[in-house]
Protein backbone atom coordinates (compact mmCIF):
# COMPACT_ATOMS: atom_id res chain seq x y z
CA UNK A 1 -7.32 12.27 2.52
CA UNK A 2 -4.71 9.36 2.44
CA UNK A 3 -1.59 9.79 0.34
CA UNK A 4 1.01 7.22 -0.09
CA UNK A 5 4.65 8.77 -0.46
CA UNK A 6 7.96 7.20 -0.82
CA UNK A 7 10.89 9.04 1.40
CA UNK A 8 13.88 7.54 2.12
CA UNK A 9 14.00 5.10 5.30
CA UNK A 10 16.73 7.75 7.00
CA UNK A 11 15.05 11.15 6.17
CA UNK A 12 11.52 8.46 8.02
CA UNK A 13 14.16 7.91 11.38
CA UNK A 14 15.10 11.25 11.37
CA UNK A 15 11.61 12.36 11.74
CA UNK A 16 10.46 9.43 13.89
CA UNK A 17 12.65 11.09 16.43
CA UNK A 18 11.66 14.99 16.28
CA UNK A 19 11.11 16.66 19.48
CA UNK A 20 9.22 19.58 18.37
CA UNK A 21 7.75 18.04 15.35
CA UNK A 22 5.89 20.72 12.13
CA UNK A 23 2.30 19.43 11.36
CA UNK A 24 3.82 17.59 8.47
CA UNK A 25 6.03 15.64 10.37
CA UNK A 26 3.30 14.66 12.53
CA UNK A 27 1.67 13.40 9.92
CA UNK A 28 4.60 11.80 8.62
CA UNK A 29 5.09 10.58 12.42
CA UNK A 30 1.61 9.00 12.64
CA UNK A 31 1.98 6.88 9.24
CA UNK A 32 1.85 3.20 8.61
CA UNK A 33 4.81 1.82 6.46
CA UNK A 34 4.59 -0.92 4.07
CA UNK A 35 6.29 -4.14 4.80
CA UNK A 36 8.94 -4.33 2.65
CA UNK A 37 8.61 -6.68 -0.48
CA UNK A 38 4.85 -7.01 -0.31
CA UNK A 39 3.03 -8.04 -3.20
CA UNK A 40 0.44 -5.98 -5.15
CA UNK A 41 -2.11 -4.24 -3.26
CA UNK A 42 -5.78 -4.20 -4.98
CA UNK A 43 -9.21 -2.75 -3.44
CA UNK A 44 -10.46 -6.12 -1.71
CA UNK A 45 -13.83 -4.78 -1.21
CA UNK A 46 -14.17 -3.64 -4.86
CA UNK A 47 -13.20 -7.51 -5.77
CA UNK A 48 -15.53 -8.77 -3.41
CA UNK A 49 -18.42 -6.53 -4.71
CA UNK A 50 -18.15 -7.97 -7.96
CA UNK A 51 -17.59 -11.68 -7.05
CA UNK A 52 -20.63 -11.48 -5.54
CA UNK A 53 -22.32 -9.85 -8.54
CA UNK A 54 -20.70 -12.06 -10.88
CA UNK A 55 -22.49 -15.24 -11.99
CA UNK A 56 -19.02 -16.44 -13.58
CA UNK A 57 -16.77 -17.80 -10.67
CA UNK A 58 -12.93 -17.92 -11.66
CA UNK A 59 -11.29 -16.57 -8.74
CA UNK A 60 -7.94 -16.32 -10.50
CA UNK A 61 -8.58 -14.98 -13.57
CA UNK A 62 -10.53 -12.10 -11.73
CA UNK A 63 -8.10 -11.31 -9.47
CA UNK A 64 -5.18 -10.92 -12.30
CA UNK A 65 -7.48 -8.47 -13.62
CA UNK A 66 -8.13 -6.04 -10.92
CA UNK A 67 -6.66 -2.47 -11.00
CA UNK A 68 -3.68 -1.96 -8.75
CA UNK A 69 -3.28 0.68 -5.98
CA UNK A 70 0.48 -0.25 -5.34
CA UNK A 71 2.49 -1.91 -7.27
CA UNK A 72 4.72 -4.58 -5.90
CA UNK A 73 7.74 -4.25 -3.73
CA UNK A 74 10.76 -4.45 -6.89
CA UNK A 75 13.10 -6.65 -3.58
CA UNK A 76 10.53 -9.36 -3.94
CA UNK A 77 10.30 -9.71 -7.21
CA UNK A 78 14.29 -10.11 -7.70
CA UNK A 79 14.28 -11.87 -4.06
């Protein structure tokens, strides 16, 4: 299962550095962060799928209209 979590960037350095890390840490240890102020993340594939399924082709108006997984970094919209 993949879970996205927001922790605070000290409580992630404190773990980063561990010695004797609990399971969760590992976990916590072994995750990816998000750049900071990234935009919207959608499921790619999912818009792909029905591009090609779609016999109406505006790219923009579809893409506005796909679900979002994570909303956008709040920095880059006040950036």
């Amino acid at each position: 299962m993949k879970l996205l979590i927001d922790i605070p960037e000290w409580l992630y350095q404190d773990i980063q550095e561990y010695l004797h890390p609990s399971p969760l840490d590992k976990v916590i240890q072994n995750g990816i962060p998000l750049p900071k102020r990234h935009g919207r993340l959608i499921d790619a594939d999912a818009y792909r799928k029905e591009m090609l399924d779609s016999r109406e082709f505006d790219f923009f108006k579809r893409l506005d209209m796909q679900p979002t997984i994570i909303e956008a970094d709040k920095e880059k919209e006040n950036g």
